[in-house]
Protein backbone atom coordinates (compact mmCIF):
# COMPACT_ATOMS: atom_id res chain seq x y z
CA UNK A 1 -22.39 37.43 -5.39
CA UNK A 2 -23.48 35.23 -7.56
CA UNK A 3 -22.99 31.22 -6.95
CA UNK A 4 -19.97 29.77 -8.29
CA UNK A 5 -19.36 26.13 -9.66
CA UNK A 6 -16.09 24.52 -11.02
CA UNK A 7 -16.72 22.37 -14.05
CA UNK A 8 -14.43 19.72 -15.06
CA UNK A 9 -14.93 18.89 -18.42
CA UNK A 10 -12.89 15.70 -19.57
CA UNK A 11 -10.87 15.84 -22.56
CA UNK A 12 -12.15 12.95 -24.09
CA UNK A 13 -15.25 14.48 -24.62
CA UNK A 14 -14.23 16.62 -27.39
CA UNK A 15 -13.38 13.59 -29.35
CA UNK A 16 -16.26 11.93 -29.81
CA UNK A 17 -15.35 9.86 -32.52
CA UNK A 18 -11.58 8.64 -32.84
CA UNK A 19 -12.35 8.85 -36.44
CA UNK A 20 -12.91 12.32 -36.44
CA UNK A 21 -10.00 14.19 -34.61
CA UNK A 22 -9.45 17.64 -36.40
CA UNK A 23 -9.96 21.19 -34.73
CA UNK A 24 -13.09 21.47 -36.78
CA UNK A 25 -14.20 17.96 -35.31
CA UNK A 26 -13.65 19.18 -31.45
CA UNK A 27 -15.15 22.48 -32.17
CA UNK A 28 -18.54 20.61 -32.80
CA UNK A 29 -17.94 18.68 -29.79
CA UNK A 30 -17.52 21.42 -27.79
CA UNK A 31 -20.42 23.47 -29.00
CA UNK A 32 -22.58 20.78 -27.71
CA UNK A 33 -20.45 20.90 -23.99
CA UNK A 34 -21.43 24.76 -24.84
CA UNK A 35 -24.92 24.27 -24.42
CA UNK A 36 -25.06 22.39 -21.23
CA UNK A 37 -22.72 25.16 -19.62
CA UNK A 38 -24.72 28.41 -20.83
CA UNK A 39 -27.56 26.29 -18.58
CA UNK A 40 -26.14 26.53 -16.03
CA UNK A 41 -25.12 30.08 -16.78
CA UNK A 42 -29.26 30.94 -17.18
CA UNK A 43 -29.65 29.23 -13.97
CA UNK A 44 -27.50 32.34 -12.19
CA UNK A 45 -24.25 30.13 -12.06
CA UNK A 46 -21.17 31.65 -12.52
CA UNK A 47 -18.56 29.06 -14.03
CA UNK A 48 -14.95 28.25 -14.00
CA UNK A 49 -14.34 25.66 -16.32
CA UNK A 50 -11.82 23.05 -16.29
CA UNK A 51 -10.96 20.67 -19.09
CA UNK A 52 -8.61 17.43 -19.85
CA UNK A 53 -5.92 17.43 -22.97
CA UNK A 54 -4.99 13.74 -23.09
CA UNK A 55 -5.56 12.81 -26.52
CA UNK A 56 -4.85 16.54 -27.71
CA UNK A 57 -1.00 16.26 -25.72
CA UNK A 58 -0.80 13.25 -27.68
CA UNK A 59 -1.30 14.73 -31.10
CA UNK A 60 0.93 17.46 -29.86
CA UNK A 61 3.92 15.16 -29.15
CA UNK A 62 3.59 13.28 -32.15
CA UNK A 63 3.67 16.47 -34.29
CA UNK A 64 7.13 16.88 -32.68
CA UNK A 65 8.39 13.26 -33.21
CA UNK A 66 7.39 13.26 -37.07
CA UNK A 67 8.98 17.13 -37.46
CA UNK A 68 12.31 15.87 -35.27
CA UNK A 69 14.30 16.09 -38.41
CA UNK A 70 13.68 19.80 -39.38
CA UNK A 71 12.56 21.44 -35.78
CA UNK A 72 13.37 21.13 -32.43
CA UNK A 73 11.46 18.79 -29.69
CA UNK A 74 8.73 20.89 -27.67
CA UNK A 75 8.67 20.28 -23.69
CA UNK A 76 6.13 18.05 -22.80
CA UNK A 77 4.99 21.86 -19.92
CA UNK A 78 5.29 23.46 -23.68
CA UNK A 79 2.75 21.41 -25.18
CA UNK A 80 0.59 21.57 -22.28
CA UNK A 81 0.25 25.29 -22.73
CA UNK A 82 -0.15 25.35 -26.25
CA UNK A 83 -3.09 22.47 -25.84
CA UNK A 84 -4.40 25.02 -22.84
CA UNK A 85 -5.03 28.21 -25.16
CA UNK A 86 -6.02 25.84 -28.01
CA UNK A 87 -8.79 24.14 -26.11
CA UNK A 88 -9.31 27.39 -24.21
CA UNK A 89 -10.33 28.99 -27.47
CA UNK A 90 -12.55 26.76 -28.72
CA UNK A 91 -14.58 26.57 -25.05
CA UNK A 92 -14.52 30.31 -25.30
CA UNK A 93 -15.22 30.98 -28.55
CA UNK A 94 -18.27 28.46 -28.25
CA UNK A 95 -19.60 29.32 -25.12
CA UNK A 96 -19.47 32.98 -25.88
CA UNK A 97 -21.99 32.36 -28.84
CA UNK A 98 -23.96 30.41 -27.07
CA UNK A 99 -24.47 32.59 -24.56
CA UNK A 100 -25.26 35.37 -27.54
CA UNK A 101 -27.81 33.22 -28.91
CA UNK A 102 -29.30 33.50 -25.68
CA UNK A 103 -29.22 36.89 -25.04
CA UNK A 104 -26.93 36.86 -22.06
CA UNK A 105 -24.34 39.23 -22.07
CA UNK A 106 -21.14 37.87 -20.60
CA UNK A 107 -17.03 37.73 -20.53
CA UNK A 108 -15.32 34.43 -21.46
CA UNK A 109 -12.11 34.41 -21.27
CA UNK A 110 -9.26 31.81 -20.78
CA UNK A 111 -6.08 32.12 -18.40
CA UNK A 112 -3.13 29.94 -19.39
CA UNK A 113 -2.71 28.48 -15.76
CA UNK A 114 0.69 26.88 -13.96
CA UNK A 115 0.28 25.00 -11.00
CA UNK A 116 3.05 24.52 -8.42
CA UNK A 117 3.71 21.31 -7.31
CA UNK A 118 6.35 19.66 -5.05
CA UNK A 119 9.95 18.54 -6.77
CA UNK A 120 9.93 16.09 -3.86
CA UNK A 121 6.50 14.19 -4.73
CA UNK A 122 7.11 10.80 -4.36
CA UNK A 123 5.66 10.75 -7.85
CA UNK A 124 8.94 12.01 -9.07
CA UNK A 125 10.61 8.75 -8.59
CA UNK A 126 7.95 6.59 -10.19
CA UNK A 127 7.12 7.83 -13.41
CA UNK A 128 3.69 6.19 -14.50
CA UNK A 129 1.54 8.20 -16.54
CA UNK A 130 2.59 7.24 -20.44
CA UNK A 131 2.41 10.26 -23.05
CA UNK A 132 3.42 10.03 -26.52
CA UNK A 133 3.63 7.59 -28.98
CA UNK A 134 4.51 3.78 -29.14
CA UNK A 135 8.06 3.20 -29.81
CA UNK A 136 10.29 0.29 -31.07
CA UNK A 137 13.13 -0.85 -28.57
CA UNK A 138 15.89 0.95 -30.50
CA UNK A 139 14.37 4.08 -30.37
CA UNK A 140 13.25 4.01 -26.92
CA UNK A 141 16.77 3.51 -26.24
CA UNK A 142 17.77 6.58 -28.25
CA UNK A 143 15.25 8.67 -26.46
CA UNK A 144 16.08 7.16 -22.75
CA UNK A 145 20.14 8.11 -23.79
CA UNK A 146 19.56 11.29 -25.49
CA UNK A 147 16.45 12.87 -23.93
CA UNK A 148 16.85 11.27 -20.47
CA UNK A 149 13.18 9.42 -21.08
CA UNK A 150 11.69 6.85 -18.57
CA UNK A 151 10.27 4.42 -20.89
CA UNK A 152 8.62 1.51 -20.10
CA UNK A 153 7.46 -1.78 -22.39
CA UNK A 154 3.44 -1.42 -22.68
CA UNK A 155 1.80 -5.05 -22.25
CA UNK A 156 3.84 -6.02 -25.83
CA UNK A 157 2.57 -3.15 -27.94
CA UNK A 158 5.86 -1.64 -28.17
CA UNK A 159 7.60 0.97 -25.75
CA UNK A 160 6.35 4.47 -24.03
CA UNK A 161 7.59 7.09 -22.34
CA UNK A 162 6.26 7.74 -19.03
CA UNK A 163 6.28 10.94 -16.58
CA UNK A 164 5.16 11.59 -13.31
CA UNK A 165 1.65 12.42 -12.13
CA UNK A 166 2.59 14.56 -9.31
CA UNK A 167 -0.40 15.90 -6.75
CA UNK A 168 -0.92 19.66 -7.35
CA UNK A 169 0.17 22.61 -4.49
CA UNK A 170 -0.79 25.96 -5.36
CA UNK A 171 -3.01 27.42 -8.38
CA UNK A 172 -0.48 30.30 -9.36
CA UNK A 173 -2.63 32.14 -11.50
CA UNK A 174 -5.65 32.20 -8.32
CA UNK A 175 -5.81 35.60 -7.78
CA UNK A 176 -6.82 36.64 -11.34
CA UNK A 177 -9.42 33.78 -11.59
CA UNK A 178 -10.64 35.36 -8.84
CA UNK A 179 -10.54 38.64 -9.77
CA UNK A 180 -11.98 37.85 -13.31
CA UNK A 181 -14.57 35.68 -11.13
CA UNK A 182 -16.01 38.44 -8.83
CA UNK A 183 -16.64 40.88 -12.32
CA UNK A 184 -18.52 37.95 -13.70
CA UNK A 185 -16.88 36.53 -16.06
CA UNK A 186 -16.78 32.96 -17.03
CA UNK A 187 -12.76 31.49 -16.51
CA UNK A 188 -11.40 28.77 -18.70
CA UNK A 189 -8.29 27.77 -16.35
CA UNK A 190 -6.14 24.99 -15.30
CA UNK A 191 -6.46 23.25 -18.46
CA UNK A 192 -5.10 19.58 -18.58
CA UNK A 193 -4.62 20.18 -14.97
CA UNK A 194 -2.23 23.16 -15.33
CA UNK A 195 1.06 24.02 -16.53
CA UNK A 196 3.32 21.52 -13.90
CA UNK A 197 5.72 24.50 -12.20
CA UNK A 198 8.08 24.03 -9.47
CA UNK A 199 10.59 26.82 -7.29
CA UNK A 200 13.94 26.43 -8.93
CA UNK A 201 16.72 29.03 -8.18
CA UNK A 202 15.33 31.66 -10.40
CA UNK A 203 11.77 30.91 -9.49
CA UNK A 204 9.24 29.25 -11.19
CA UNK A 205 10.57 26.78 -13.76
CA UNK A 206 8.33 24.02 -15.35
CA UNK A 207 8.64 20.38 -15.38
CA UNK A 208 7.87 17.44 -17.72
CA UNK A 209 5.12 16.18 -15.72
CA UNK A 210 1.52 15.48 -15.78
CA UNK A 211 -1.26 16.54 -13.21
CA UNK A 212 -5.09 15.06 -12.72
CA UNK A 213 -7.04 17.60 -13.86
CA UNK A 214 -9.78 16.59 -11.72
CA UNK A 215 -7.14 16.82 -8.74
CA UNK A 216 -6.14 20.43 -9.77
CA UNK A 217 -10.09 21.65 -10.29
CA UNK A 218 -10.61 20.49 -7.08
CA UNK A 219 -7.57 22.69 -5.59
CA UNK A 220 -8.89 25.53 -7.22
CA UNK A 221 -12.39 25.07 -6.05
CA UNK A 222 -10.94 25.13 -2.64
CA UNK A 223 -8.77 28.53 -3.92
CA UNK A 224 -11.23 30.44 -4.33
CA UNK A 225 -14.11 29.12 -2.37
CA UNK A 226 -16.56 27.99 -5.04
CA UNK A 227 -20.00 26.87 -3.79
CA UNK A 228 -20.31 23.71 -6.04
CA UNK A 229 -17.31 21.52 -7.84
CA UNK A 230 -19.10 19.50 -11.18
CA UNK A 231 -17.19 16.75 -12.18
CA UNK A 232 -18.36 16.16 -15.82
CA UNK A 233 -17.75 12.14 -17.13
CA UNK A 234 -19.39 9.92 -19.64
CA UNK A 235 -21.66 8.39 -17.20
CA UNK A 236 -25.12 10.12 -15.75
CA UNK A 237 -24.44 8.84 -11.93
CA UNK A 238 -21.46 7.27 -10.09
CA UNK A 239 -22.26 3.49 -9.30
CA UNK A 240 -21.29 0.52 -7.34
CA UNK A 241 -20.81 -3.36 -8.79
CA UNK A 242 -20.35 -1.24 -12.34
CA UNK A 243 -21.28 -2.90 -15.40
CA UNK A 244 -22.27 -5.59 -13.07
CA UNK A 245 -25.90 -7.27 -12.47
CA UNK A 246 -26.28 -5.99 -9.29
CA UNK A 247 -24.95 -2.27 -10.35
CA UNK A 248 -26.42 0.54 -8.05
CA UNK A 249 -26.45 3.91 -9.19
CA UNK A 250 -25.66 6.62 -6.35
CA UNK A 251 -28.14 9.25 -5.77
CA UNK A 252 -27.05 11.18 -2.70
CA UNK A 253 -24.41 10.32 -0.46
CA UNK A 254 -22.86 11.30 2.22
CA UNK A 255 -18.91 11.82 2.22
CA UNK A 256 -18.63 8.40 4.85
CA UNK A 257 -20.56 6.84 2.91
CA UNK A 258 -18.36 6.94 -0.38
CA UNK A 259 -15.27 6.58 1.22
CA UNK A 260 -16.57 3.15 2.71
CA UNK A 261 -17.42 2.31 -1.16
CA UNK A 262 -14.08 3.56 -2.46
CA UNK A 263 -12.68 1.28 0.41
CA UNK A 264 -14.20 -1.40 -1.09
CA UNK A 265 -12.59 -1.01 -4.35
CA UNK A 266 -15.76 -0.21 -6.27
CA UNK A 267 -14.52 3.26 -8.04
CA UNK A 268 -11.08 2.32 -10.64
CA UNK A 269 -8.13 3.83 -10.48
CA UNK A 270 -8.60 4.57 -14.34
CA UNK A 271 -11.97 6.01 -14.42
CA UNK A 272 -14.37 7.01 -11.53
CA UNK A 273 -11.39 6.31 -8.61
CA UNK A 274 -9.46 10.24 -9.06
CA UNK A 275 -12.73 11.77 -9.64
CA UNK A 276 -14.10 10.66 -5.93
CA UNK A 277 -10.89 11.06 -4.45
CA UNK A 278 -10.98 14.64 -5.61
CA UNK A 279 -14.14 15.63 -5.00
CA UNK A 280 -13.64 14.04 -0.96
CA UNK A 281 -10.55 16.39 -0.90
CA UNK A 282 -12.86 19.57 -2.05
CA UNK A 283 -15.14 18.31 0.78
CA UNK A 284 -12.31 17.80 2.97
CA UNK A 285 -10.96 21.40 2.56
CA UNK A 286 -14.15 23.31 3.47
CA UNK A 287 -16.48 22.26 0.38
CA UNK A 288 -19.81 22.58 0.66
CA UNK A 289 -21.11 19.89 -2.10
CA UNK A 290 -20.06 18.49 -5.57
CA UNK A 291 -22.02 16.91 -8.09
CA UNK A 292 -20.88 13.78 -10.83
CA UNK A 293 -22.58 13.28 -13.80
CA UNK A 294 -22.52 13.50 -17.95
CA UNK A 295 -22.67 16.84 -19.72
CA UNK A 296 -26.10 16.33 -21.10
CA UNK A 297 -27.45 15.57 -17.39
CA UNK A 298 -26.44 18.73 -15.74
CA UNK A 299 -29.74 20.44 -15.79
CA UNK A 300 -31.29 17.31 -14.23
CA UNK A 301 -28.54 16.96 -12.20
CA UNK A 302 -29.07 20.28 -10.89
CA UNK A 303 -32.66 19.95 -9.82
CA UNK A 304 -32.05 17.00 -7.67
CA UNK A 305 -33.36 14.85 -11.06
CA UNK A 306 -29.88 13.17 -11.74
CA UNK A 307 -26.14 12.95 -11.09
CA UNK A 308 -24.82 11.86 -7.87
CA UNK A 309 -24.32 14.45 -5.29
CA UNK A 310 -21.84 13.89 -2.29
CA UNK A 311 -22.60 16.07 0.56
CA UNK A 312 -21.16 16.35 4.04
């Protein structure tokens, strides 16, 4: 069996210009992501990759709010599954022919993935993670009465909805990654951190919710007992003092050794803070190592040249 890696890829990084947002703008973005991924293919990795959908859930909800007057609102789980095959695509689609160019013959293939999580998260009763688009008071008011919204006012730029950001349970669709997995084949799955699902009466029923995609990749690298989790971000290394004169890049560290840093407030709740707190849980669960770093960096990375790498 070959060795396996997770790859979160963040959703960001298929905008790389907020100027340039259309499908045709990703798709180049994602070609380059391509590249760095069929390395680690040539190395004798076999990938699951994980991606964000911020900014694409975003354009998805505001399609619905500027066609409310002639179609019907989509669920926020809705758009997350449309922004799941639509992403999924364009990582398959470009992967695939990089790989071709390479002469490596190999499945890619993307599984539309829900993941369970608890209706009785605490997260549930404090909505904070804002999706949409900025609102004037009246119709935040109209949403809150009509839709049963949480909005909140966002630091006087107008009004937002928020949802929860509940922690993720169970990878429903495990099984097949891992079937599709042990054949070889290169998995696209819990995109945007997975379709939100909880047990209702009739089973399975989805929720307006957000999960942290880096939180759910980690899950599944515990699912299926992958040998590596890659947590892809627009910086080469994880640092302490960031941005600051006495900033330290981390090369290899030990899982104490991070937590005393996280401690110590040095990784943001915003940016670098849910990317170590889920590679610790990976670790935590049975994980044998995980690796930060930028997409262009993973082939350093890899050869001990780059990246951070948390270890036991």
């Amino acid at each position: 069996m070959k060795k396996v890696a997770v790859v979160a890829v963040g959703g960001n990084s298929l905008i790389t210009d907020k100027k340039k947002i259309s499908m045709m703008d990703q798709m180049e973005a994602v070609k380059e992501t391509a590249r760095h991924l069929a390395t680690m293919v040539e190395k004798g990795w076999t990938l699951i990759v994980t991606h964000g959908n911020g900014p694409q859930v975003g354009f998805g909800l505001r399609r619905c709010e500027m066609a409310a007057s002639e179609l019907p609102m989509v669920p926020l789980e809705g758009i997350g599954a449309e922004t799941q095959g639509n992403i999924g695509y364009m990582i398959q689609q470009c992967l695939k022919n990089e790989l071709n160019r390479r002469g490596i013959e190999k499945d890619v293939v993307t599984v539309v993935t829900q993941v369970e999580v608890d209706k009785n998260d605490p997260a549930f009763q404090k909505p904070s993670k804002p999706v949409g688009s900025f609102m004037d008071k009246e119709e935040a008011e109209k949403h809150a009465k009509e839709d049963g919204w949480v909005i909140v006012e966002d630091a006087g730029r107008g009004y937002r909805r928020v949802v929860p950001s509940p922690k993720p349970n169970k990878i429903i669709e495990k099984n097949t990654i891992q079937s599709l997995v042990e054949q070889g084949s290169i998995v696209i799955a819990v995109g945007g951190g997975g379709i939100p699902v909880v047990q209702g009466k009739d089973g399975l029923e989805g929720i307006a919710a957000v999960i942290d995609k880096d939180y759910a990749s980690s899950l599944l690298a515990t699912e299926i007992n992958a040998d590596l989790l890659l947590i892809s971000t627009a910086v080469p290394q994880v640092a302490i003092n960031f941005g600051k004169p006495d900033q330290k890049n981390l090369d290899r560290i030990s899982v104490p050794e991070i937590e005393k840093y996280a401690a110590e407030g040095h990784f943001a709740a915003g940016s670098m803070g849910p990317k170590v707190t889920a590679v610790l849980g990976f670790l935590e669960r049975g994980g044998k190592e995980a690796l930060i770093t930028c997409p262009e960096k993973i082939a350093e990375a890899l050869e001990g040249k780059n990246g951070t790498w948390i270890v036991k």
